[in-house]
Protein backbone atom coordinates (compact mmCIF):
# COMPACT_ATOMS: atom_id res chain seq x y z
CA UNK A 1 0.00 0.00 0.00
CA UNK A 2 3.02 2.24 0.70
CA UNK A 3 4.55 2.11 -2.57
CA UNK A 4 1.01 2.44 -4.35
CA UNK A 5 0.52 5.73 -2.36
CA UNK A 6 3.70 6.94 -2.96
CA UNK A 7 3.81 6.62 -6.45
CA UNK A 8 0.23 8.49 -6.61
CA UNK A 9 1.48 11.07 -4.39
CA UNK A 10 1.09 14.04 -6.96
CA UNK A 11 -2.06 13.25 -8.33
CA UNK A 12 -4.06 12.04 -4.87
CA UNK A 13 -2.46 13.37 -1.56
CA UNK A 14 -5.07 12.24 -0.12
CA UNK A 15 -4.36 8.48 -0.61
CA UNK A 16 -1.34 9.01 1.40
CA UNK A 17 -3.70 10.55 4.06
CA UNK A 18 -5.28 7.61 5.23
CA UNK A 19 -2.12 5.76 5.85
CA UNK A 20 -1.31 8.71 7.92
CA UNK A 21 -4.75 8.75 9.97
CA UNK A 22 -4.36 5.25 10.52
CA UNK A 23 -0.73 6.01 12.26
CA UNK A 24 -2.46 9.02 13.99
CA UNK A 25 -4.77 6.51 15.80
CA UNK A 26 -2.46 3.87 15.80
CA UNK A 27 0.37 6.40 18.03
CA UNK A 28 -2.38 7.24 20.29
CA UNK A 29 -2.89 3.84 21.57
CA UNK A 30 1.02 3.08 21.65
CA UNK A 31 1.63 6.80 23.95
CA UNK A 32 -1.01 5.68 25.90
CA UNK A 33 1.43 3.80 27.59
CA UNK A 34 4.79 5.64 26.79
CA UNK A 35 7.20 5.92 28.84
CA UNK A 36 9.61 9.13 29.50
CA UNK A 37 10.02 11.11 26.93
CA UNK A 38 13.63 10.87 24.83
CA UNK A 39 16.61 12.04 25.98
CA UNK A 40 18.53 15.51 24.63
CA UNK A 41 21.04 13.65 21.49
CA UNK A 42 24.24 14.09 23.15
CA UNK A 43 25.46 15.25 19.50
CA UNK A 44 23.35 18.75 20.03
CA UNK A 45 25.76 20.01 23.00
CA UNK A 46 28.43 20.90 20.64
CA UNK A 47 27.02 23.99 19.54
CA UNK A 48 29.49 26.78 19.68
CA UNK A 49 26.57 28.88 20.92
CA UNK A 50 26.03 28.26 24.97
CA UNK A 51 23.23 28.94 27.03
CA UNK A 52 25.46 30.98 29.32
CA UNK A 53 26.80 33.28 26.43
CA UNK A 54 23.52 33.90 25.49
CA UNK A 55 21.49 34.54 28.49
CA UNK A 56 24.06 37.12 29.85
CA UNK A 57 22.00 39.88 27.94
CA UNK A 58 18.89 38.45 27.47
CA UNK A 59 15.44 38.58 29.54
CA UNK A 60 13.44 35.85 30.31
CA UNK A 61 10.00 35.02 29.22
CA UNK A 62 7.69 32.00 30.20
CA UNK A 63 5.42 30.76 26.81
CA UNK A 64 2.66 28.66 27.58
CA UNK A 65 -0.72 27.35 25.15
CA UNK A 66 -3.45 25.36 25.76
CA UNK A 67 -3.23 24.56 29.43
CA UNK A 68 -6.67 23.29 29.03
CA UNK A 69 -7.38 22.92 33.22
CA UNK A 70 -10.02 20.29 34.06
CA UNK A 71 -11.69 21.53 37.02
CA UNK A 72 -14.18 18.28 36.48
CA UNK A 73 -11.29 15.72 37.27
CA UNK A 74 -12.61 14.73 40.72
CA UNK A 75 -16.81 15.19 39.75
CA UNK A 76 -18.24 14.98 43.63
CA UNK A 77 -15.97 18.52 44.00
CA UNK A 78 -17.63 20.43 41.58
CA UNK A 79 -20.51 21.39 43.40
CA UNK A 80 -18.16 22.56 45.90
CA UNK A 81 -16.10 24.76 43.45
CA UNK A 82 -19.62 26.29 42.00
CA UNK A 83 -20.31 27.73 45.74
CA UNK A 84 -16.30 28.69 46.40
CA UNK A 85 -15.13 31.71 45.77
CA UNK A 86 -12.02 31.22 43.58
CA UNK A 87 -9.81 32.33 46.44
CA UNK A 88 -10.57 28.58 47.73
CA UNK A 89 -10.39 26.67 45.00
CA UNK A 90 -6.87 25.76 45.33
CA UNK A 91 -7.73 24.20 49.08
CA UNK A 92 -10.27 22.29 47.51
CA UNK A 93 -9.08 20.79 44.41
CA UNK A 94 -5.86 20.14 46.65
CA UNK A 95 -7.63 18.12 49.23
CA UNK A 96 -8.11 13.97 48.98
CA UNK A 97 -9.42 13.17 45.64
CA UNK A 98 -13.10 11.28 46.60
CA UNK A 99 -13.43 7.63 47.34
CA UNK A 100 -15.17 7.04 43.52
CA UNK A 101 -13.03 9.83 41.59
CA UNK A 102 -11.68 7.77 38.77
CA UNK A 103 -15.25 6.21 38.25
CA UNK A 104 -17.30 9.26 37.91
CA UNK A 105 -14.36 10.86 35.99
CA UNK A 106 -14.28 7.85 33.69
CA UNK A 107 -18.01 8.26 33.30
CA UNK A 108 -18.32 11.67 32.55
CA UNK A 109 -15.57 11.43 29.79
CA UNK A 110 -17.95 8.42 28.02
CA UNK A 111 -20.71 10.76 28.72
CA UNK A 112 -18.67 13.65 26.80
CA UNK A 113 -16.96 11.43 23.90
CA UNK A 114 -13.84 13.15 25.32
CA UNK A 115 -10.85 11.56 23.35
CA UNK A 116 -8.38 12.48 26.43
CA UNK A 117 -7.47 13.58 29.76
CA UNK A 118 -7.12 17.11 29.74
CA UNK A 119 -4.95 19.18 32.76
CA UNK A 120 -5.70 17.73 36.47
CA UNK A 121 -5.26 19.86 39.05
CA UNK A 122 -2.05 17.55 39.92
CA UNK A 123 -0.59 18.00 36.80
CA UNK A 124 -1.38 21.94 36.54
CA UNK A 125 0.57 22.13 40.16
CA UNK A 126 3.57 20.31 38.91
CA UNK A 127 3.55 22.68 35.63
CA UNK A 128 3.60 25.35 37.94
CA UNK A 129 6.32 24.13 40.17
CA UNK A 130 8.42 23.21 37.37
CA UNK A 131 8.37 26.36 35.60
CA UNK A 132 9.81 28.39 38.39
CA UNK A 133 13.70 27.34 38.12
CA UNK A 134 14.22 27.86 34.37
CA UNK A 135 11.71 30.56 34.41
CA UNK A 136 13.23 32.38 37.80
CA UNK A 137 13.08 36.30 37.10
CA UNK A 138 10.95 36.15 34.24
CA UNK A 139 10.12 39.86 32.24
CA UNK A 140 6.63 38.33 31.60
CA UNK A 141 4.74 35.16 30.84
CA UNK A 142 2.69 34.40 27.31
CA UNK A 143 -0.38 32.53 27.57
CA UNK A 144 -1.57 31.53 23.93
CA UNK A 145 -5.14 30.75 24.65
CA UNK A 146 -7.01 27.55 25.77
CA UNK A 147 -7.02 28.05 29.66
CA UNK A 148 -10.26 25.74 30.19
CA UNK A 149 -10.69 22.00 28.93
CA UNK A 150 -12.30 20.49 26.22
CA UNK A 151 -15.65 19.83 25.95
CA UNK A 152 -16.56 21.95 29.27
CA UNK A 153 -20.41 22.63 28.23
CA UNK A 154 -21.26 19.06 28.23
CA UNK A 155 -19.33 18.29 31.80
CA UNK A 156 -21.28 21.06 33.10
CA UNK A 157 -24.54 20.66 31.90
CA UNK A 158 -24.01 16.62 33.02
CA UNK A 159 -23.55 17.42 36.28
CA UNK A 160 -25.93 20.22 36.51
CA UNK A 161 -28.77 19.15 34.11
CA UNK A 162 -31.21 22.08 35.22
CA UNK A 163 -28.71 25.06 35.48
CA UNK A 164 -29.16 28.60 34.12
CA UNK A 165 -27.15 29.68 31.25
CA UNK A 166 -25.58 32.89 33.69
CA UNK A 167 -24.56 30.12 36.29
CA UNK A 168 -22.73 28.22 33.50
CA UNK A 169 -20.87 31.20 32.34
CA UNK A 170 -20.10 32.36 36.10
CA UNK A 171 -18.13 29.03 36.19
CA UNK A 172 -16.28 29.40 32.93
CA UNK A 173 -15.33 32.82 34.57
CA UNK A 174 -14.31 31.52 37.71
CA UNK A 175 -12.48 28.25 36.22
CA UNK A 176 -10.47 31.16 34.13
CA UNK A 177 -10.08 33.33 37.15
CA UNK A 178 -8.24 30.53 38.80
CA UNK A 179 -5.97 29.51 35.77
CA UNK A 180 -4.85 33.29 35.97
CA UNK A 181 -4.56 33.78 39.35
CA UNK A 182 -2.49 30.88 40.05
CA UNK A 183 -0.12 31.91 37.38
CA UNK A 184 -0.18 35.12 38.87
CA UNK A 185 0.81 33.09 42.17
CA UNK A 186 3.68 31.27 40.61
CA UNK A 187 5.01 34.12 39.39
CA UNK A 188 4.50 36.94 42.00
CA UNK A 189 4.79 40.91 40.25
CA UNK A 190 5.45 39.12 36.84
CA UNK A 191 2.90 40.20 34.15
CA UNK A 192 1.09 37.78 32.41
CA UNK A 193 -0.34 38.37 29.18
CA UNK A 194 -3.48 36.01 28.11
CA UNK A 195 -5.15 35.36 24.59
CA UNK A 196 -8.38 33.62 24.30
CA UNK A 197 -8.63 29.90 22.90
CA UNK A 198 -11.48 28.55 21.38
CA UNK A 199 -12.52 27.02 24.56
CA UNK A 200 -12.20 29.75 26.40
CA UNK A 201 -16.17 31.12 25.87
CA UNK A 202 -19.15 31.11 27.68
CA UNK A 203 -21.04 29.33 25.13
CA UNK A 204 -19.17 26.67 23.49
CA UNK A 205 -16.19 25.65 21.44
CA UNK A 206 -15.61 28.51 18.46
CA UNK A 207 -18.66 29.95 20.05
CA UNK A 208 -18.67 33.65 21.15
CA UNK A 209 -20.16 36.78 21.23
CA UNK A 210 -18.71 40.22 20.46
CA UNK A 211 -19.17 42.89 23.11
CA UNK A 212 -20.65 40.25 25.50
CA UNK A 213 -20.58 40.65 29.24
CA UNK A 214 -18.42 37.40 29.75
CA UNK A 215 -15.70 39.78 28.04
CA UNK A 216 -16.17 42.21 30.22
CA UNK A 217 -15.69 40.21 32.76
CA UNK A 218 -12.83 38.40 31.50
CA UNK A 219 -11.15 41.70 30.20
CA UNK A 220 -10.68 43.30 33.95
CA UNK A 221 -9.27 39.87 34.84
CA UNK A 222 -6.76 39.87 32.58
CA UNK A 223 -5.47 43.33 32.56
CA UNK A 224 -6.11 43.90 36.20
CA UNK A 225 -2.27 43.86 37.06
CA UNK A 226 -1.30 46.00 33.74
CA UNK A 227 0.02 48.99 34.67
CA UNK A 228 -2.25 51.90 34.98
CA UNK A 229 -1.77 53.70 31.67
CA UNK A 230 -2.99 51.04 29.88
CA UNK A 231 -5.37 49.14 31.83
CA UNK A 232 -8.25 51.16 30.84
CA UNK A 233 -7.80 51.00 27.47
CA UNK A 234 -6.72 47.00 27.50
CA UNK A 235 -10.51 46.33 29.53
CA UNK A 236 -12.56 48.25 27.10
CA UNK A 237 -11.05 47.04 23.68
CA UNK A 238 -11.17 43.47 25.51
CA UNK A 239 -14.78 43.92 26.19
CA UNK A 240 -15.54 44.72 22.52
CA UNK A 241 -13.42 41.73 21.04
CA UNK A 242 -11.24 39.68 23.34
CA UNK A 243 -8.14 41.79 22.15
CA UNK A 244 -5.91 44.23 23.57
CA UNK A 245 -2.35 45.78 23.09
CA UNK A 246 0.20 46.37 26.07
CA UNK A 247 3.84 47.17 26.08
CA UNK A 248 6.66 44.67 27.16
CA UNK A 249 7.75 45.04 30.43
CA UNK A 250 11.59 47.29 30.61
CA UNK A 251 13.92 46.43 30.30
CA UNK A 252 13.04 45.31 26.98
CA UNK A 253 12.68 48.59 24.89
CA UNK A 254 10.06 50.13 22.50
CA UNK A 255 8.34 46.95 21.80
CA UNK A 256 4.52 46.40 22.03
CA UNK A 257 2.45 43.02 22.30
CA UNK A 258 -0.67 43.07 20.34
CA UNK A 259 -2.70 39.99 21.74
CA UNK A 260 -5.21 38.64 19.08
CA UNK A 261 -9.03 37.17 19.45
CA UNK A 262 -8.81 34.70 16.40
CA UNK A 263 -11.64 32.82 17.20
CA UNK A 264 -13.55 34.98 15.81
CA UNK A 265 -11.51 35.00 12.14
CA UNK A 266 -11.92 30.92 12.88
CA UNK A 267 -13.17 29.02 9.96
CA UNK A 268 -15.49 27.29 12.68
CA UNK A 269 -16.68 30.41 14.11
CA UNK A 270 -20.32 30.69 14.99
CA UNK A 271 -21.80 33.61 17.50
CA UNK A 272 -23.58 31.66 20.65
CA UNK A 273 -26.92 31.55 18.60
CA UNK A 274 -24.92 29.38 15.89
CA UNK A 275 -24.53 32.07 13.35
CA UNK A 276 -21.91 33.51 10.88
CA UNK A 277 -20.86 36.41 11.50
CA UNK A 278 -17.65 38.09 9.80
CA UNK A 279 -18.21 41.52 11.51
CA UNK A 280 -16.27 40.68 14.45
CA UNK A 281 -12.96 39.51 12.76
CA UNK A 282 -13.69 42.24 10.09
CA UNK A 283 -13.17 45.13 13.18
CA UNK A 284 -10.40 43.14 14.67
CA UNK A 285 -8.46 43.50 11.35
CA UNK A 286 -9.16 46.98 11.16
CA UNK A 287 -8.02 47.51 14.90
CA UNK A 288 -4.91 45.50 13.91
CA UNK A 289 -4.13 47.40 10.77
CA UNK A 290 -4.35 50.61 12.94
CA UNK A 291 -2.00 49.21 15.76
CA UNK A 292 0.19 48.57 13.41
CA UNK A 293 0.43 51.79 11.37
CA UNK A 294 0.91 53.87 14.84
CA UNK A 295 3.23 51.44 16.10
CA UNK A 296 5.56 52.24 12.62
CA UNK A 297 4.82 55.98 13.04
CA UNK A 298 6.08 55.75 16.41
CA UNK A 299 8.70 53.47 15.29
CA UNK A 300 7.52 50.72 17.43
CA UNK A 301 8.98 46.73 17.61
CA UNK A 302 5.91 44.34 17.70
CA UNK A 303 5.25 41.48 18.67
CA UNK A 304 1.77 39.59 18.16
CA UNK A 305 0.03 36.65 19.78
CA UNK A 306 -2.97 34.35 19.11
CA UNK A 307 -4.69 31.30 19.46
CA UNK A 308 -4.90 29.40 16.07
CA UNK A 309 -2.19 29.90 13.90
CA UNK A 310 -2.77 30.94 10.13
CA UNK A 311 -2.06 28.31 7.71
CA UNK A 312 -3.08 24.31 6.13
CA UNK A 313 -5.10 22.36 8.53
CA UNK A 314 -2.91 19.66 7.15
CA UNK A 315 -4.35 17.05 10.00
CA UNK A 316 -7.99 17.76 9.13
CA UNK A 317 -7.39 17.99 5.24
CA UNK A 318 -5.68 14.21 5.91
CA UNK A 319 -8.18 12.71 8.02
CA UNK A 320 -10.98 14.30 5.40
CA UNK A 321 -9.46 12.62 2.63
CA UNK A 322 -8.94 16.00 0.71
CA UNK A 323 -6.98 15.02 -2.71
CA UNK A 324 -5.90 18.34 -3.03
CA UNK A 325 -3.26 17.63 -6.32
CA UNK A 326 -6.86 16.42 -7.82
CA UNK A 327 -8.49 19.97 -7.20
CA UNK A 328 -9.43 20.32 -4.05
CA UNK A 329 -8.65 22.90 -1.33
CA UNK A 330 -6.73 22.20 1.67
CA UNK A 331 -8.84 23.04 5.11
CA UNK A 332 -7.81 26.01 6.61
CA UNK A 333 -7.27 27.09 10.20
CA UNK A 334 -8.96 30.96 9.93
CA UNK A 335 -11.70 31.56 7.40
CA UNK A 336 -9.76 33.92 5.33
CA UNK A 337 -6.02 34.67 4.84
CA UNK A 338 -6.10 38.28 5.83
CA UNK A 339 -4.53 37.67 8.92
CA UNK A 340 -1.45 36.15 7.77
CA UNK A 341 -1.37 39.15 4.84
CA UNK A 342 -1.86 41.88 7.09
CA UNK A 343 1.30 40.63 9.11
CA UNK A 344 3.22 39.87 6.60
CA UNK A 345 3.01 43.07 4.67
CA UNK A 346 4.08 44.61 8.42
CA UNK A 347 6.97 42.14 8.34
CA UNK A 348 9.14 45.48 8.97
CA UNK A 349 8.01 45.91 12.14
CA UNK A 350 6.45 42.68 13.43
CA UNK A 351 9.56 40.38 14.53
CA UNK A 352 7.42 37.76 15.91
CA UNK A 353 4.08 35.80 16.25
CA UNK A 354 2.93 33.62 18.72
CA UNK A 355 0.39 30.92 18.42
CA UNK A 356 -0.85 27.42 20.35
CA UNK A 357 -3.83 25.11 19.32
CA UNK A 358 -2.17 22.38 17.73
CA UNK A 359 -0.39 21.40 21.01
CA UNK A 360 2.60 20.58 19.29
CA UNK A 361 5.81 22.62 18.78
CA UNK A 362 6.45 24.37 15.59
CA UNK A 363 7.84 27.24 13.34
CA UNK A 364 6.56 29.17 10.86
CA UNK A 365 6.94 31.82 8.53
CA UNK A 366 4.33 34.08 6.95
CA UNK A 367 5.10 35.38 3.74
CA UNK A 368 3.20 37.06 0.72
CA UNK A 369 2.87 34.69 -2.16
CA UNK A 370 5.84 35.21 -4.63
CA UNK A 371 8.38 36.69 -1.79
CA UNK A 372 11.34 35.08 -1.09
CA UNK A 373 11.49 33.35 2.67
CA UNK A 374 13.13 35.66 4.98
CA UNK A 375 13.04 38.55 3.15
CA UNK A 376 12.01 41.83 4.61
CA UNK A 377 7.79 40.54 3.61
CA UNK A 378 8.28 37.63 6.06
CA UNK A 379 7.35 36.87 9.70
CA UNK A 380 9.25 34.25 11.95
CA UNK A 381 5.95 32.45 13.54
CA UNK A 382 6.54 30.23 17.07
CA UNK A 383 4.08 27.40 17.79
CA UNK A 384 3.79 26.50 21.47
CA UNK A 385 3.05 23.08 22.50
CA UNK A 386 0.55 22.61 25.00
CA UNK A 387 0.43 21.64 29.05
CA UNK A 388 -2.29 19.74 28.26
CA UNK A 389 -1.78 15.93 27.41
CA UNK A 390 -5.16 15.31 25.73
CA UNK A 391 -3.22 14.24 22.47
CA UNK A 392 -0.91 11.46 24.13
CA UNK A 393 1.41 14.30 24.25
CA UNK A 394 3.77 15.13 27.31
CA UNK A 395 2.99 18.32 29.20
CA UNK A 396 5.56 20.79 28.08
CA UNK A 397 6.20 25.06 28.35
CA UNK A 398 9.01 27.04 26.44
CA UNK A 399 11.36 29.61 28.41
CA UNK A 400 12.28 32.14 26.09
CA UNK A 401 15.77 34.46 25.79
CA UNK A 402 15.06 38.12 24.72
CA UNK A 403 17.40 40.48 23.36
CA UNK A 404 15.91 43.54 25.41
CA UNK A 405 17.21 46.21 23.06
CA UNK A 406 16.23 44.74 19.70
CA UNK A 407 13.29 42.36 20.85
CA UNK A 408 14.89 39.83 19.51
CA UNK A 409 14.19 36.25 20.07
CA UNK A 410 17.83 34.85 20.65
CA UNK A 411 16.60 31.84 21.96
CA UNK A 412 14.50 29.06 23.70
CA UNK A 413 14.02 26.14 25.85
CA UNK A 414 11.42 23.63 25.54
CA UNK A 415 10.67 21.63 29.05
CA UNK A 416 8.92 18.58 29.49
CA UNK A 417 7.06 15.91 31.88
CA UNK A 418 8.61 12.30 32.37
CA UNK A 419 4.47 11.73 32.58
CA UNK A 420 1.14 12.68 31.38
CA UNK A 421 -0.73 12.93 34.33
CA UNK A 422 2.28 15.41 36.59
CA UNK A 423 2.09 13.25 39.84
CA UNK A 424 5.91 12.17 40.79
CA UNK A 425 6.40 13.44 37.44
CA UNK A 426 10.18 15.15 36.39
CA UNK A 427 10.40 17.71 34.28
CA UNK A 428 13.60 18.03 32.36
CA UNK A 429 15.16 20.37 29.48
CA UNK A 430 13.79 18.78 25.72
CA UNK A 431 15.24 20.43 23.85
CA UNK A 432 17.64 24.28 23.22
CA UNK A 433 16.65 25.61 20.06
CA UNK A 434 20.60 27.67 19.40
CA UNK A 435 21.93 23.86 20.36
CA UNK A 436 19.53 21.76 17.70
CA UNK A 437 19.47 24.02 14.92
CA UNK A 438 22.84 25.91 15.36
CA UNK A 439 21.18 29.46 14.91
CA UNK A 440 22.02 32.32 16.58
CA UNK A 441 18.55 33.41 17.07
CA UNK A 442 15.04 32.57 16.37
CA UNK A 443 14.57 35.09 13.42
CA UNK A 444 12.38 35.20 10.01
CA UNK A 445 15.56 34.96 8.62
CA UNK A 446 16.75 31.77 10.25
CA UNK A 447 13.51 29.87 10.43
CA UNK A 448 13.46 30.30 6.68
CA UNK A 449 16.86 28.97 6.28
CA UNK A 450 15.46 26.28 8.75
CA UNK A 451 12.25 25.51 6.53
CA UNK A 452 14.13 25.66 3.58
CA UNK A 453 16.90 22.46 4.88
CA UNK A 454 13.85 20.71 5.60
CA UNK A 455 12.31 21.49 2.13
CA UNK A 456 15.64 19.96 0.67
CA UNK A 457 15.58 17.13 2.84
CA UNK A 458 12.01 15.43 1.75
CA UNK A 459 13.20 11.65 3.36
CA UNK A 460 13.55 13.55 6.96
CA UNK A 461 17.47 11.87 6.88
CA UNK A 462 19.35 14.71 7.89
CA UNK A 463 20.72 15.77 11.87
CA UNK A 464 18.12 18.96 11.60
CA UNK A 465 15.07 17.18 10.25
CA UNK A 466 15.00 14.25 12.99
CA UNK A 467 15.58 17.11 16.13
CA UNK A 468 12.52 18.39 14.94
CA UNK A 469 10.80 15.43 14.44
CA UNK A 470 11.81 14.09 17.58
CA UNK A 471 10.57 17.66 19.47
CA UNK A 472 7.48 18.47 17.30
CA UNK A 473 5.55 16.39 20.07
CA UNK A 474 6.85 14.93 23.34
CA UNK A 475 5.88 11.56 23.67
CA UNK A 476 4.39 11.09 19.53
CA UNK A 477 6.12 8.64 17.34
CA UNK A 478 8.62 10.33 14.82
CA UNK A 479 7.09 7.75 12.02
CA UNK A 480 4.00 9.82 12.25
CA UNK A 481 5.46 13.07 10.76
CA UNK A 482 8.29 11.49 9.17
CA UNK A 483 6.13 9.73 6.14
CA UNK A 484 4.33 12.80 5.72
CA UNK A 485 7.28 15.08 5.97
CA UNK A 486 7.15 16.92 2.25
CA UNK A 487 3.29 17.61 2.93
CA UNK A 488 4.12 18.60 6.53
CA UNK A 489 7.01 21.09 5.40
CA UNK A 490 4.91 22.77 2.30
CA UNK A 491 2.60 24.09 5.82
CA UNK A 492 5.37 25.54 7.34
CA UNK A 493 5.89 28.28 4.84
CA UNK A 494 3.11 28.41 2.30
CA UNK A 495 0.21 29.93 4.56
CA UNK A 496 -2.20 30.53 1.77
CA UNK A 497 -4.35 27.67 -0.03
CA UNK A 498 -3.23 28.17 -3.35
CA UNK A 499 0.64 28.06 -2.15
CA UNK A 500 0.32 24.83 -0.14
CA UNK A 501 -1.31 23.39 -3.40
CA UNK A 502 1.71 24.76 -5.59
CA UNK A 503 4.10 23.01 -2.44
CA UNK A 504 2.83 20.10 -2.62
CA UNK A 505 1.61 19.51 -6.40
CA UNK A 506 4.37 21.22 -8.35
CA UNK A 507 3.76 19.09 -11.07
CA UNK A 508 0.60 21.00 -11.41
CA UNK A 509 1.91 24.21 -10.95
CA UNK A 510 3.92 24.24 -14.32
């Protein structure tokens, strides 16, 4: 079957795609019962480029995505948490887990066709714990969206069958609260800076209302420790939209974050009455576009995070069966590609974009179709894998190095769990980004040089292709990406349909 798909590979992409959705399902049995994840390749500490050399000037950032927290894990406490105010949550979900925990757990998850476990409170504590020692004297800490787990309306509504709508979203606002807060915690006089996931609504997965009163809400609790300048501002643009712009904490100079609300640019976006709606993500792309043009006038570095990351839905297009070389397009992650255009053509000023969702850990570049990778139109693009373990993954978080006078991303740290579920579980250093790839810094630059290796390398054989293999998920067999790895690398730099398609069927392209 291997060799048939291969050799149809330009005319049915798709074909290929099932083998691959079989290994998707096939890996998730097998890290069911993984072990550890792999040890660093002794071969990657001869970089010429040491930690030590590098962090002398840098600052410290903490990145984190889709830390999905399962306040549901032990059921018979939920009531308990709905009367609490958040300020005792942490004494609750800490105390003895109930005699029939992992039966009513196991229950509601059937209930809830939940594929996975999402982030216990054990697990969330060890995150925490472990992310204090790299992370010690941190400038801020990046939250890329997804705070709550998966499939929350359903646990709720199971347990609570005759609740009010407002006492649902009260719980979404408190489960958030406590997410924050506890960061906060962790972290004391650190700012933290928070995007919205598609989970992260008071209505449902890629379900949310503009100027709603649960972003309201949410809006003063995430800005409530910005400083006073900007709060105001950062609470009513958040209560409009679920967006906001703040500056990076000194010492890291004349650089402003611009923190996006993509759900509603989402190709699965619905308002909470189920409905299209494009006049949300239509006045956050006017907001950005402005942002943007006063950050250049004021000669402003930027930085921008999100939730879901512009591009190929290569997964979904796969397990969909989507022959793109026979005409078809690929599925998309947003509903249009003005996103990725509007940064790119900012590419001057914008030195780097931040994104979560897929739980896995990836680069990017955004680039206008026809410009050379790396050149001034391009956008280096970091993909932060996820605390959550809901894939088979490890729990993992990134510690950043930034060049405080230039912004620059010089370089990062990707940690991980020995386990999935955080109790007795070590966390230890994956993988150094300046160590695997030999780059000086994480630049649009670099990554393209990066992307462009991989391009060149389509059988996944050479020192730089396997690291990121081996790192793309914690815990995931490499043969998963590896047989798909010329599909997998058109994604990383060909953000737009009709490039992907070019990428991947170039026979069709000439």
């Amino acid at each position: 079957m291997k060799r048939n798909l291969a050799a149809r590979v330009l005319r049915a992409v798709a074909g290929r795609h099932i083998a691959m959705t079989c290994l998707f399902l096939c890996a998730g049995a097998a890290l069911a019962q993984s072990g550890p994840p792999a040890a660093t390749n002794p071969a990657l500490l001869k970089s010429p480029l040491q930690s030590g050399q590098v962090a002398k000037a840098t600052v410290l950032a903490l990145l984190l995505s889709d830390i999905h927290f399962e306040p549901f894990w032990d059921p018979a406490k939920v009531p308990q948490l709905v009367a609490a105010p958040v300020s005792e949550w942490k004494a609750i979900l800490a105390a003895a887990p109930s005699p029939d925990q992992q039966q009513r757990f196991a229950a509601l998850q059937q209930t809830c066709h939940a594929r996975g476990a999402d982030t216990s409170f054990a697990l969330f504590d060890s995150s925490l714990k472990a992310m204090r020692k790299p992370a010690a004297g941190a400038g801020f800490v990046a939250v890329s969206g997804d705070l709550i787990s998966h499939a929350f309306p359903c646990k709720y509504n199971t347990l609570f069958p005759n609740s009010e709508s407002e006492a649902y979203r009260t719980f979404v606002e408190k489960t958030l609260d406590y997410v924050i807060d506890e960061l906060y915690g962790a972290f004391p006089g650190v700012p933290v800076f928070v995007a919205l996931g598609n989970n992260d609504s008071d209505c449902g997965d890629y379900r949310l209302d503009a100027g709603s009163d649960f972003l309201k809400v949410i809006g003063k609790e995430v800005a409530k420790d910005f400083p006073a300048a900007e709060r105001q501002d950062a609470e009513q643009i958040f209560a409009a939209g679920g967006y906001y712009s703040v500056a990076l904490p000194a010492p890291i100079e004349n650089t402003r974050l611009l923190v996006l609300n993509d759900i509603f640019m989402s190709k699965n976006y619905t308002t909470c009455a189920g409905k299209t709606d494009p006049a949300a993500a239509d006045a956050q792309i006017a907001w950005l576009r402005q942002q943007l043009a006063v950050a250049r006038a004021s000669k402003e570095i930027i930085w921008v995070m999100g939730h879901i990351p512009p591009g190929v839905d290569l997964y979904t297009t796969a397990t969909k069966m989507i022959d793109v070389c026979g005409g078809r397009s690929p599925v998309m992650y947003l509903s249009s590609e003005k996103l990725a255009d509007v940064l790119a053509d900012s590419a001057d000023i914008v030195k780097l974009a931040i994104f979560g969702h897929t739980h896995m850990d990836a680069l990017h570049i955004l680039k206008e179709d026809g410009q050379t990778p790396g050149s001034a139109k391009s956008v280096a693009v970091k993909v932060v894998s996820s605390i959550s373990p809901i894939n088979g993954n490890h729990p993992s978080f990134t510690v950043a190095q930034i060049d405080p006078s230039s912004a620059a991303l010089k370089d990062y740290k990707v940690f991980a769990a020995s386990s999935q579920t955080g109790v007795d579980a070590a966390w230890s250093e994956e993988y150094d980004f300046a160590r695997s790839y030999h780059e000086a810094e994480f630049t649009s630059t670099s990554v393209s040089q990066l992307i462009a290796g991989f391009a060149a390398d389509p059988g996944a054989k050479t020192q730089a292709s396997q690291n990121y293999i081996q790192d793309f998920s914690v815990g995931y067999l490499s043969p998963v990406l590896t047989m798909f790895w010329p599909e997998y690398v058109c994604t990383l730099s060909n953000h737009t349909a009709q490039a992907f398609k070019a990428c991947v069927c170039p026979a069709l392209s000439k």
